[in-house]
N, C-alpha and C. Protein backbone atom coordinates (compact mmCIF):
# COMPACT_ATOMS: atom_id res chain seq x y z
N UNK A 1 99.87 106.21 138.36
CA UNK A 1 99.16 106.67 137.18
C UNK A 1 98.35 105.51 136.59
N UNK A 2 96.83 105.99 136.25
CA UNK A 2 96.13 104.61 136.05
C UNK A 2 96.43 104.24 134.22
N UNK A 3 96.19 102.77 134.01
CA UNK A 3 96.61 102.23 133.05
C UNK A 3 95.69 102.62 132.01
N UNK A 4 94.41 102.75 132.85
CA UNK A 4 92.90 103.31 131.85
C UNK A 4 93.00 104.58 131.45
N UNK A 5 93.52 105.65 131.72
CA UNK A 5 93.82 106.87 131.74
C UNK A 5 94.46 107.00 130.46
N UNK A 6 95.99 106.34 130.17
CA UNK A 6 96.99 106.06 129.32
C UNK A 6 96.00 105.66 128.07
N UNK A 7 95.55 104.20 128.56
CA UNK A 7 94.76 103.81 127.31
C UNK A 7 93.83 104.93 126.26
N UNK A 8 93.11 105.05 127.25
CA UNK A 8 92.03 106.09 126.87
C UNK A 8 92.30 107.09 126.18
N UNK A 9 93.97 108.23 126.71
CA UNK A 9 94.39 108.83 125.76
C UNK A 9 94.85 108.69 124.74
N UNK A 10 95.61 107.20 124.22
CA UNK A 10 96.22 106.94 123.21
C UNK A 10 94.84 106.41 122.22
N UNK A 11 93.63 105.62 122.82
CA UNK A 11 92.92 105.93 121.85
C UNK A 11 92.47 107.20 121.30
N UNK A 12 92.27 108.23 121.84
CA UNK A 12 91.98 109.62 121.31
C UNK A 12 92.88 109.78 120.71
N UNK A 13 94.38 109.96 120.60
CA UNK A 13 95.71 110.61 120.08
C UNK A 13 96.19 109.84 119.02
N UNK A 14 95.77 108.92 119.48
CA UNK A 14 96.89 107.88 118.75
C UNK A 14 98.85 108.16 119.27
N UNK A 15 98.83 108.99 120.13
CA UNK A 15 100.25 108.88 120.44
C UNK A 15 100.79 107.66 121.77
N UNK A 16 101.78 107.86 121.61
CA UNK A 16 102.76 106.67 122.29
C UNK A 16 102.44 106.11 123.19
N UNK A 17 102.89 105.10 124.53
CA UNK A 17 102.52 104.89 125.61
C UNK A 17 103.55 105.91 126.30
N UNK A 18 104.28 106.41 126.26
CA UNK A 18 105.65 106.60 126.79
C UNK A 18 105.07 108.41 126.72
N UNK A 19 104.67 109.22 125.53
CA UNK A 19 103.98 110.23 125.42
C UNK A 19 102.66 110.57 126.10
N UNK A 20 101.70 109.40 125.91
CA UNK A 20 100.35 109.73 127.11
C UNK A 20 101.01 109.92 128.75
N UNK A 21 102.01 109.04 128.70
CA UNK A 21 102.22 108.76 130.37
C UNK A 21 102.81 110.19 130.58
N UNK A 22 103.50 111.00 129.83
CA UNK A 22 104.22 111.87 130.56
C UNK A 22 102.91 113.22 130.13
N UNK A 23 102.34 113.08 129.39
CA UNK A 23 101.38 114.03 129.15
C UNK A 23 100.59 114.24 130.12
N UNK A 24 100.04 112.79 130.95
CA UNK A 24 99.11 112.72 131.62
C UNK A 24 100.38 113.13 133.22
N UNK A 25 101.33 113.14 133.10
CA UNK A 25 101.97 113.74 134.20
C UNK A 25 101.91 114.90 134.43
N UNK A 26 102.35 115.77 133.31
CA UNK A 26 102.01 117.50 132.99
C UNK A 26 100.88 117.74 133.49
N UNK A 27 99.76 117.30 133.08
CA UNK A 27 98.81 117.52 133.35
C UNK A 27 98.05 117.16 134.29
N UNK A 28 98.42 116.45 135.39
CA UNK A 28 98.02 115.81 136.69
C UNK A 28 96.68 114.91 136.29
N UNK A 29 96.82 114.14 135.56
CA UNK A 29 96.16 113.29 135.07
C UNK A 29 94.70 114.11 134.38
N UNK A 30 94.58 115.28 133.72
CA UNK A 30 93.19 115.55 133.31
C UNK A 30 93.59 115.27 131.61
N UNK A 31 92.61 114.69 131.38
CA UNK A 31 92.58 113.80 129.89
C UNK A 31 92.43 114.76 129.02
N UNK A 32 91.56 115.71 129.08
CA UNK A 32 91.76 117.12 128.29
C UNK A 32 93.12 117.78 128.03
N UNK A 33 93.48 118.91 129.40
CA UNK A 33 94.69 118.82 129.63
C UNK A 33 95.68 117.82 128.56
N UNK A 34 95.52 116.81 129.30
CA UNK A 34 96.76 115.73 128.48
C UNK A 34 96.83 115.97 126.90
N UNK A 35 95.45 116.02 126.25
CA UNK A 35 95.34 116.11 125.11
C UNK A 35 96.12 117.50 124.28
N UNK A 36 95.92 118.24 125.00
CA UNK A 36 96.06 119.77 124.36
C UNK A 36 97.81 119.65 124.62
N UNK A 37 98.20 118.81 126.11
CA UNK A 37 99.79 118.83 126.03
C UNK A 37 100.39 118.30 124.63
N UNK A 38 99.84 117.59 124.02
CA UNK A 38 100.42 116.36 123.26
C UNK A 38 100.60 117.15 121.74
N UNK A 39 99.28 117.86 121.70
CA UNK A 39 98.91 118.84 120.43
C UNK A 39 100.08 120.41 120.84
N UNK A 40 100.43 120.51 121.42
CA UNK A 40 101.43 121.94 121.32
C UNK A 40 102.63 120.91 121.14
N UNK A 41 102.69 119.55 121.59
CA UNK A 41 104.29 118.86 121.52
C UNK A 41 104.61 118.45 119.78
N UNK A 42 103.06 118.56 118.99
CA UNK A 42 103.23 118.24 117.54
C UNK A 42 103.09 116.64 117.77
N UNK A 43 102.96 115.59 118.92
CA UNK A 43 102.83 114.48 118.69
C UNK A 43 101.07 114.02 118.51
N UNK A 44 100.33 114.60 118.90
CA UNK A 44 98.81 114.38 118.53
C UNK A 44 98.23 114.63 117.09
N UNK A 45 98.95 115.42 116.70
CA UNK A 45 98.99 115.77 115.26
C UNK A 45 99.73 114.47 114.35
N UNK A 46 100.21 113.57 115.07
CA UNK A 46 100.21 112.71 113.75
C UNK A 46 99.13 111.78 113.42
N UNK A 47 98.14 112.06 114.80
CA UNK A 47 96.59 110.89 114.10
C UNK A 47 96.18 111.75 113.45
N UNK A 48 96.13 112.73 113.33
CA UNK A 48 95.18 113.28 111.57
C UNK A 48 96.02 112.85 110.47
N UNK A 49 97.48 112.66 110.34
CA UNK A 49 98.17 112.61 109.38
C UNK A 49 97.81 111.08 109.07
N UNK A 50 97.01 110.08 110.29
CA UNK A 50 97.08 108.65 109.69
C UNK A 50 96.55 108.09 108.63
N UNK A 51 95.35 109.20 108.40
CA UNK A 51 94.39 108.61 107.45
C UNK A 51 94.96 109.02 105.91
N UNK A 52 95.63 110.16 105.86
CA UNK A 52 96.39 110.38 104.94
C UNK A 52 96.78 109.19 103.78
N UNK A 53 96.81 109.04 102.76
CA UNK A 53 97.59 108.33 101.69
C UNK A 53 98.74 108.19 101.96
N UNK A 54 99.32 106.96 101.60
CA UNK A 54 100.67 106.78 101.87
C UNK A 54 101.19 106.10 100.63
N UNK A 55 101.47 106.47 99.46
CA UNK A 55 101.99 105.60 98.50
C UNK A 55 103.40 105.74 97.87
N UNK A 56 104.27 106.81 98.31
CA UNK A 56 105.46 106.53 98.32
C UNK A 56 106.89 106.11 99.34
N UNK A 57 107.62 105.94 98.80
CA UNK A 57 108.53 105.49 100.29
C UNK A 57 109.69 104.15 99.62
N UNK A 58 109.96 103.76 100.55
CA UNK A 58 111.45 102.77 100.02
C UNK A 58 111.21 101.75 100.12
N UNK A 59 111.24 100.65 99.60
CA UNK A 59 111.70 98.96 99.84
C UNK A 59 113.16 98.96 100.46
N UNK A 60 113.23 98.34 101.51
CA UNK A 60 114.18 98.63 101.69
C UNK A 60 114.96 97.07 102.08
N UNK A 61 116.50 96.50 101.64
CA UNK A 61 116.70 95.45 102.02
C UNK A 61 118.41 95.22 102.99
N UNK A 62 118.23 94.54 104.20
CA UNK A 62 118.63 94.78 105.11
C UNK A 62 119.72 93.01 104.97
N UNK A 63 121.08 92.70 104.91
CA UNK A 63 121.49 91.46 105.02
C UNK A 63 122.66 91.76 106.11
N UNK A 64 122.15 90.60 107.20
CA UNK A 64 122.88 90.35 108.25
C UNK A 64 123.95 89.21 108.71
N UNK A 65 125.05 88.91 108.94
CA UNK A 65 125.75 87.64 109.17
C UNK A 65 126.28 87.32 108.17
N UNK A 66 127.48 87.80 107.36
CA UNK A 66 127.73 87.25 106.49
C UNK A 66 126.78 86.76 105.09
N UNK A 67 125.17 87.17 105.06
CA UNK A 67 124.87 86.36 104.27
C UNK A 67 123.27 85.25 104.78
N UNK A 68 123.33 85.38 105.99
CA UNK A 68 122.75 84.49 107.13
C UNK A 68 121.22 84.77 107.15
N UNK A 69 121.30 85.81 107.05
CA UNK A 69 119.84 86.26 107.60
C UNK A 69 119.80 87.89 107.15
N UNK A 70 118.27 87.75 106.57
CA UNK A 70 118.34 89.26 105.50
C UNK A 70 116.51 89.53 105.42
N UNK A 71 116.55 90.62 105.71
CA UNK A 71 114.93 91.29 105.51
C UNK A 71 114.92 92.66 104.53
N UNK A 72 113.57 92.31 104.10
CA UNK A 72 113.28 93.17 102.75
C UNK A 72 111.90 94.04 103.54
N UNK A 73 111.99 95.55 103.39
CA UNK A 73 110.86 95.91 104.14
C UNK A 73 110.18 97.07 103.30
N UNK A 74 108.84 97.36 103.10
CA UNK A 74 108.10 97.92 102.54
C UNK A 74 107.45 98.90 103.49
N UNK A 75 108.64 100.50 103.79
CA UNK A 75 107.33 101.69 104.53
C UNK A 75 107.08 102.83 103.75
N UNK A 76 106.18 103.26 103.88
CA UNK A 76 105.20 104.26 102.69
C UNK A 76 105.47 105.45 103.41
N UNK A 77 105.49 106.35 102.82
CA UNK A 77 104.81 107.90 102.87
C UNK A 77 104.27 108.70 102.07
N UNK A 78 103.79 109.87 102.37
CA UNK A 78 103.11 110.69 101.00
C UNK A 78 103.49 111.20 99.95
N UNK A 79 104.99 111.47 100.14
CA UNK A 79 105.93 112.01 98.90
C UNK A 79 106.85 111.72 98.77
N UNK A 80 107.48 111.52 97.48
CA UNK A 80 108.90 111.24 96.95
C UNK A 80 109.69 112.00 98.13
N UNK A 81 109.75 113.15 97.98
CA UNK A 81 110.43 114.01 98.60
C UNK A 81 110.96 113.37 100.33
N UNK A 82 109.77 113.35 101.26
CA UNK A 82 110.00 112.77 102.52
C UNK A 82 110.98 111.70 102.10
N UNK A 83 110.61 110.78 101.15
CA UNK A 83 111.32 109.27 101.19
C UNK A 83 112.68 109.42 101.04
N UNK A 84 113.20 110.24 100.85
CA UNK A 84 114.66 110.88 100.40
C UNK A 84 115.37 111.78 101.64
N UNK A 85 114.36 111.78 102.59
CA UNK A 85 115.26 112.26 103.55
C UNK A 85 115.70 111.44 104.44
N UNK A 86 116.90 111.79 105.11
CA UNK A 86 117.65 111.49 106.14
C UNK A 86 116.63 110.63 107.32
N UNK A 87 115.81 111.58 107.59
CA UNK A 87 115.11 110.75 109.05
C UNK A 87 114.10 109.79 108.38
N UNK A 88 113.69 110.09 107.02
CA UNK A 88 112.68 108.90 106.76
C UNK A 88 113.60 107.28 106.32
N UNK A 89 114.93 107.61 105.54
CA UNK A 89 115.23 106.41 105.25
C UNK A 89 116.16 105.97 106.79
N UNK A 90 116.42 106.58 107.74
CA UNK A 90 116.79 105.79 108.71
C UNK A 90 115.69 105.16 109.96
N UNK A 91 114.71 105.81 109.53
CA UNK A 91 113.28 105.12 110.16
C UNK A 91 113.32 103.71 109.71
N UNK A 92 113.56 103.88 108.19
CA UNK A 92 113.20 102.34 107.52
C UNK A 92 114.76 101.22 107.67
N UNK A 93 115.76 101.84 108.27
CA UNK A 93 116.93 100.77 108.38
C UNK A 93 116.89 100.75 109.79
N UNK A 94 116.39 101.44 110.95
CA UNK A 94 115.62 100.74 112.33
C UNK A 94 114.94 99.78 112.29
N UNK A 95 113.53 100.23 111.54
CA UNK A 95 112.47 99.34 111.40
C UNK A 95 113.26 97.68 110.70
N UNK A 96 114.04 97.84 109.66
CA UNK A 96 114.44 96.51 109.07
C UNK A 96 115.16 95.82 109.92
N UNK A 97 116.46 96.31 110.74
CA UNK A 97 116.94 96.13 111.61
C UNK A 97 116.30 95.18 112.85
N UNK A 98 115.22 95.87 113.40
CA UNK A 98 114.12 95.31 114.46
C UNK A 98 113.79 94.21 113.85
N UNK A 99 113.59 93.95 112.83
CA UNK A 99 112.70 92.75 112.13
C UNK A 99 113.70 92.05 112.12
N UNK A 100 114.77 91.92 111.99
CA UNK A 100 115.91 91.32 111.51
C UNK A 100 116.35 90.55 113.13
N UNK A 101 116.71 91.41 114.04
CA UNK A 101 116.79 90.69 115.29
C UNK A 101 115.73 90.85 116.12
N UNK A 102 114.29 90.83 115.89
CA UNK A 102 113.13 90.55 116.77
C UNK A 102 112.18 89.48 116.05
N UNK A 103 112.08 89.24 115.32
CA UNK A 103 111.58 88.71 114.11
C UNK A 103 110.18 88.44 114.47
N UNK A 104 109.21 89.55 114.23
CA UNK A 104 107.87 89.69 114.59
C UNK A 104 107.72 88.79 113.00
N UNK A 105 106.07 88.76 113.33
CA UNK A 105 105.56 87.99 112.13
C UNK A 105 104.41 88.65 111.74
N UNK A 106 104.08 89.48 112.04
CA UNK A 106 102.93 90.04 111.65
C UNK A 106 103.35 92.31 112.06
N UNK A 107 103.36 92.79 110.51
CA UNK A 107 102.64 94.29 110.96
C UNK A 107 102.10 94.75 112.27
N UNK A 108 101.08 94.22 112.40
CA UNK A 108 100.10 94.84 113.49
C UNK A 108 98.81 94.27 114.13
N UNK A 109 98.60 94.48 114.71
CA UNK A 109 97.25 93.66 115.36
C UNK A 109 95.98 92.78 114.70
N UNK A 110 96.09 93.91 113.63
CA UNK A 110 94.85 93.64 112.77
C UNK A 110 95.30 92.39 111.95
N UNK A 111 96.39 92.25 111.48
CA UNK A 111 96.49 90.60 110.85
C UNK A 111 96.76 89.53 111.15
N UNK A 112 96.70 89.29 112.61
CA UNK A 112 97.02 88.31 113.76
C UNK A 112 95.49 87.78 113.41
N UNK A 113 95.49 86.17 112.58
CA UNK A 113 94.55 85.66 112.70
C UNK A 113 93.34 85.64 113.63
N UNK A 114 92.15 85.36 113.80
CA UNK A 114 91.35 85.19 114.68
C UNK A 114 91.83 83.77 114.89
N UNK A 115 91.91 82.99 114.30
CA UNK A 115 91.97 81.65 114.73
C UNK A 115 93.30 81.19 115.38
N UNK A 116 94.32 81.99 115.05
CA UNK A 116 95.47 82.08 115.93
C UNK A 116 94.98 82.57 117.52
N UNK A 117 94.64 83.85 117.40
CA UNK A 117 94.06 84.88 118.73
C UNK A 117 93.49 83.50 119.67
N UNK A 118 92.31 83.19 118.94
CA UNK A 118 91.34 82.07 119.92
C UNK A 118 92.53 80.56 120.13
N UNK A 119 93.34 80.30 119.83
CA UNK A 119 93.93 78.85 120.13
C UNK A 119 94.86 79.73 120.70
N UNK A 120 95.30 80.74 121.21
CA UNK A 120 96.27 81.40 122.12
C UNK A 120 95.16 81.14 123.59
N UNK A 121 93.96 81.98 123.33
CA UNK A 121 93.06 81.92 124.34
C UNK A 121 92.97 80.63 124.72
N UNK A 122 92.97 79.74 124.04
CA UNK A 122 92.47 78.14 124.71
C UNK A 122 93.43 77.67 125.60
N UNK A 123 94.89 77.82 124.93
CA UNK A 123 95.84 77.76 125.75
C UNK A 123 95.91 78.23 126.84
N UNK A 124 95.60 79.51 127.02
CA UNK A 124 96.04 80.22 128.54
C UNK A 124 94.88 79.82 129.45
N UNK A 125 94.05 79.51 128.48
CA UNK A 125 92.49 79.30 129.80
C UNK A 125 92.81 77.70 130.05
N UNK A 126 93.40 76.78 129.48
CA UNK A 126 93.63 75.66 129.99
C UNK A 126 94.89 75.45 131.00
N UNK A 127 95.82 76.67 131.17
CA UNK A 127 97.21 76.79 131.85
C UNK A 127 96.51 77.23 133.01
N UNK A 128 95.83 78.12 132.90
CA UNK A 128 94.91 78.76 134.10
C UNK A 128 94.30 77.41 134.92
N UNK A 129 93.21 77.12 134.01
CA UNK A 129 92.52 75.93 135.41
C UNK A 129 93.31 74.97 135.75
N UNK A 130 94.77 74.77 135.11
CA UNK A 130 95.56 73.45 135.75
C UNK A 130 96.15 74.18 137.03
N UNK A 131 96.38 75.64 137.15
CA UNK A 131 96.88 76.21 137.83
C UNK A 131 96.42 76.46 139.07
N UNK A 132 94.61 76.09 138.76
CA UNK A 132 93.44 76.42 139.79
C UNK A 132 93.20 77.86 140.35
N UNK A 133 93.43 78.71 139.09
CA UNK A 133 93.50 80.26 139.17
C UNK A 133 91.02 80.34 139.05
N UNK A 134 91.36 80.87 139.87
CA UNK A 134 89.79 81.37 139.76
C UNK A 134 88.92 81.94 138.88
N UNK A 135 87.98 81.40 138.19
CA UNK A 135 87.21 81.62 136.69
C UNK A 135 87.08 83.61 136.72
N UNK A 136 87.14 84.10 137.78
CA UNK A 136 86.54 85.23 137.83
C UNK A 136 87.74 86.16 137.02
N UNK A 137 88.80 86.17 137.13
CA UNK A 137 89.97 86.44 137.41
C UNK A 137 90.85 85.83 135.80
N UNK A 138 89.56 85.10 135.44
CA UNK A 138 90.58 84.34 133.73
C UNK A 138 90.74 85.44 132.79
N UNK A 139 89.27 86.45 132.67
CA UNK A 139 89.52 87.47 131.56
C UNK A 139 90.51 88.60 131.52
N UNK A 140 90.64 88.77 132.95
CA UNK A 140 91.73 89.70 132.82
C UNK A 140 93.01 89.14 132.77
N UNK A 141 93.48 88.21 133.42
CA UNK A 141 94.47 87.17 133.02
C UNK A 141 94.98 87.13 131.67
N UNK A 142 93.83 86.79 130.82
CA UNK A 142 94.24 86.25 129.63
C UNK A 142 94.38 87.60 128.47
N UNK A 143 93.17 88.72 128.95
CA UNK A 143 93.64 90.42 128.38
C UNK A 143 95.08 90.09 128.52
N UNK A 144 95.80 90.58 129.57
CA UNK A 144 97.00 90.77 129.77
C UNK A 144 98.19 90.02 128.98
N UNK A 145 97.96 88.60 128.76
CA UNK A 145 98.92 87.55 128.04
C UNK A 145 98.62 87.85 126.64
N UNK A 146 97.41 87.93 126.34
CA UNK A 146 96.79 88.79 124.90
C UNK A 146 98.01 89.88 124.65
N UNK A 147 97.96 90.67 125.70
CA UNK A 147 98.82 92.39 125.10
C UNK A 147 100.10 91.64 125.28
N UNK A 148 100.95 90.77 125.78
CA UNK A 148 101.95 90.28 125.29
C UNK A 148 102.25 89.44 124.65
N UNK A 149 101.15 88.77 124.07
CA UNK A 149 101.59 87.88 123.07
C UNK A 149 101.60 89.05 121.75
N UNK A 150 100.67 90.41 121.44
CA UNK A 150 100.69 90.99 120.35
C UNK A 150 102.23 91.75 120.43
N UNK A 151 102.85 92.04 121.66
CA UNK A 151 103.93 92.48 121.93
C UNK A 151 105.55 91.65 121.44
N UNK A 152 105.33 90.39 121.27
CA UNK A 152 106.15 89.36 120.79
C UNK A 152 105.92 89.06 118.98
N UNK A 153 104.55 89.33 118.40
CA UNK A 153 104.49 88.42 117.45
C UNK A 153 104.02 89.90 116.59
N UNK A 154 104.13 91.08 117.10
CA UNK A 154 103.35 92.02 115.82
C UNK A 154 104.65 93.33 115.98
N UNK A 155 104.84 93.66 114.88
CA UNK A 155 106.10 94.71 114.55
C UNK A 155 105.86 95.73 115.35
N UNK A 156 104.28 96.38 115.01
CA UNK A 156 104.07 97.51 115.68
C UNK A 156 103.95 98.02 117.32
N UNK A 157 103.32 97.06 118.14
CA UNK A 157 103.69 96.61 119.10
C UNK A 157 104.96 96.19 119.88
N UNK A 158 105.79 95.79 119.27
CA UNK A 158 107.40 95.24 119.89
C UNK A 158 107.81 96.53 120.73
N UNK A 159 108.60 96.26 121.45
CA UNK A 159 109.56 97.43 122.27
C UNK A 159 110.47 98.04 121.10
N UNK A 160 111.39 98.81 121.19
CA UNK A 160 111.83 99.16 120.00
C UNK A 160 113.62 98.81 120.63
N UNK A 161 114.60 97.97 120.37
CA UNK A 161 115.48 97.17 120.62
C UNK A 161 116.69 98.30 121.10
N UNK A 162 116.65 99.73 120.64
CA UNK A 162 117.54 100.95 120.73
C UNK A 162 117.43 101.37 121.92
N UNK A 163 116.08 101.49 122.36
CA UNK A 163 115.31 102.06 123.41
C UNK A 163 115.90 102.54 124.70
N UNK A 164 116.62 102.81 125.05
CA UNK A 164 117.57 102.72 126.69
C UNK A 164 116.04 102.55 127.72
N UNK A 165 115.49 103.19 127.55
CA UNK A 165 114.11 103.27 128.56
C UNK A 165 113.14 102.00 128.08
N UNK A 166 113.83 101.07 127.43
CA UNK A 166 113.22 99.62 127.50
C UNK A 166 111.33 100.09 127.23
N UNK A 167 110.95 101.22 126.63
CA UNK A 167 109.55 101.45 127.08
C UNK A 167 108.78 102.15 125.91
N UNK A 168 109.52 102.35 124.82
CA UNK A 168 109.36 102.60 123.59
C UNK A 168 108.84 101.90 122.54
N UNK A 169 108.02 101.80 121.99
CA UNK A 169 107.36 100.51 120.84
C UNK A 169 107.44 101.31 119.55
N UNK A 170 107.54 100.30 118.58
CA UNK A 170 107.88 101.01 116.78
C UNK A 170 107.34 101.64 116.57
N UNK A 171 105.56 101.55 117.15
CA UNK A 171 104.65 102.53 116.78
C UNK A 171 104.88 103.51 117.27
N UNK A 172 105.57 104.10 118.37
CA UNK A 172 105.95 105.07 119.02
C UNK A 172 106.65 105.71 117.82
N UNK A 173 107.65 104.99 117.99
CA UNK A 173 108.93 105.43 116.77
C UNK A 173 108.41 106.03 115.47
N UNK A 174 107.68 105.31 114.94
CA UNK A 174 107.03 105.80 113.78
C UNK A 174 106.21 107.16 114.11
N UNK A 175 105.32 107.16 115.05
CA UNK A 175 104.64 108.46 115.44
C UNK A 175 105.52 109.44 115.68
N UNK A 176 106.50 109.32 116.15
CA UNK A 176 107.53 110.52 116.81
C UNK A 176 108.10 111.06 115.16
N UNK A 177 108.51 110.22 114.48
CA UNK A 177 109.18 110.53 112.98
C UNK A 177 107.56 111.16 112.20
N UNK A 178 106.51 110.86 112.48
CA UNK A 178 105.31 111.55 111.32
C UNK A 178 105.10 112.81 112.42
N UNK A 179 105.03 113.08 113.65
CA UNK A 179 105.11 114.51 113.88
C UNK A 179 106.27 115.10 114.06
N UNK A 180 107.62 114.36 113.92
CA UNK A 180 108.25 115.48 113.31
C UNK A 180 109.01 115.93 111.80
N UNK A 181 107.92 115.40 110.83
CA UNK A 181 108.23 115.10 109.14
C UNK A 181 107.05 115.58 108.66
N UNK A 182 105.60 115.47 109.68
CA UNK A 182 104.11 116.36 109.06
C UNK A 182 104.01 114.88 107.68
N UNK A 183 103.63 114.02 107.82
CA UNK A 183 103.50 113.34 106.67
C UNK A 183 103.14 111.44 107.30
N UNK A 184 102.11 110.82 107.23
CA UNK A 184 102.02 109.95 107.17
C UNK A 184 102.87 109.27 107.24
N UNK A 185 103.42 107.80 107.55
CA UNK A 185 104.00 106.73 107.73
C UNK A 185 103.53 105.67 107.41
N UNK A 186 103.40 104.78 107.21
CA UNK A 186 103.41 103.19 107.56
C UNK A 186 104.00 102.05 106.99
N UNK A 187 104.15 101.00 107.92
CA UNK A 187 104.94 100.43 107.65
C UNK A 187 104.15 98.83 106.56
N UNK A 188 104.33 98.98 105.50
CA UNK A 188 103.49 98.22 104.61
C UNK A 188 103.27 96.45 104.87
N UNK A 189 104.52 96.37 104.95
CA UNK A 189 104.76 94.62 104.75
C UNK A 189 106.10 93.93 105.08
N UNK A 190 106.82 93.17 105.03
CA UNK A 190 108.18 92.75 105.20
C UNK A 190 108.02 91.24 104.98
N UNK A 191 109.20 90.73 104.90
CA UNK A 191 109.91 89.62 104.73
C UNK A 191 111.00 89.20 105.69
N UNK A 192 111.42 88.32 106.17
CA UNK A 192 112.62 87.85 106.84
C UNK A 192 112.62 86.55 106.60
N UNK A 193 113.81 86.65 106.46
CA UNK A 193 114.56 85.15 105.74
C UNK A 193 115.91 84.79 106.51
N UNK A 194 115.85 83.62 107.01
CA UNK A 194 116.96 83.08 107.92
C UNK A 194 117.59 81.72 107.34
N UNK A 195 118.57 81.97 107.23
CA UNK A 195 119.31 80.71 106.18
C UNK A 195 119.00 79.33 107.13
N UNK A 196 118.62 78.36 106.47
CA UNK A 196 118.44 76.60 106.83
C UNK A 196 116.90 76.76 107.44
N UNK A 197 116.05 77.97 108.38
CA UNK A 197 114.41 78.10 108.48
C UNK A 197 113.69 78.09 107.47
């Protein structure tokens, strides 16, 4: 199954990697098809819900080890009401949880400095030519170390630590909980604090 295929649908959907892949299975890879699978599953339906307002929801604070290590996390939704249920506040003691033993540093893609991004790039393109890897061959190289470095250092991105199928990311998680709650998500901001760091 091609990787461009996947991509391509999750930009249209906004749903999972783990959801395009099996969509695009149903459907013997037709991107249409895939689409309309995803929309009867209720998971394509949560990119309309993204643009949605999100201004209520929990702070939520998470202390681990005796005392040791403790995160404070900020996720939104559209109504009091959602924030009070069962699947929304255990979304947000996953999500704190993950932060707590993954310890991303950044939300999501979008606040990963540029000037961080480019001294990541300098790095790998200087590991590359010591390596005598071929100039042709650097951009996709360094794409690839790109999608795992956002995979290490951004919440939304991470694998999700529960996962048995090792193949699940938060954003997944979060999408799966807004189509099946009909209501926006996101995850605002956080903190983590590790005693003597």
């Amino acid at each position: 199954m091609s990787t461009e295929f996947i991509t391509k649908l999750r930009e249209m959907t906004g749903a999972g990697i783990m959801d395009c892949r099996n969509a695009l299975k149903e459907s013997s890879n037709d991107i249409d098809k895939a689409c309309q699978w995803l929309r009867e599953k209720g998971i394509a339906s949560a990119v309309k819900k993204a643009g949605r307002s999100a201004k209520q929801g929990l702070v939520y604070s998470y202390i681990h080890g005796n005392g040791t290590l403790g995160v404070l996390v900020e996720v939104n939704c559209e109504t009091d009401f959602v924030a009070k249920t069962e699947d929304f506040q255990n979304l947000v003691k996953e999500i704190a949880m993950q932060i707590a033993a993954v310890a991303p540093i950044y939300v999501s893609r979008d606040q990963v400095p540029t000037s961080i991004l480019e001294a990541e790039k300098e790095i790998y393109k200087a590991n590359l030519k010591e390596e005598g890897k071929h100039e042709k061959v650097w951009d996709k190289i360094i794409e690839g170390k790109i999608e795992k470095f956002y995979s290490q250092v951004c919440l939304y991105d991470q694998l999700y630590m529960r996962d048995a199928s090792g193949k699940e990311t938060i954003k997944d998680l979060v999408t799966n909980i807004i189509a099946k709650i009909g209501e926006n998500i996101v995850i605002k901001r956080f903190a983590r604090f590790k005693l003597g760091e």
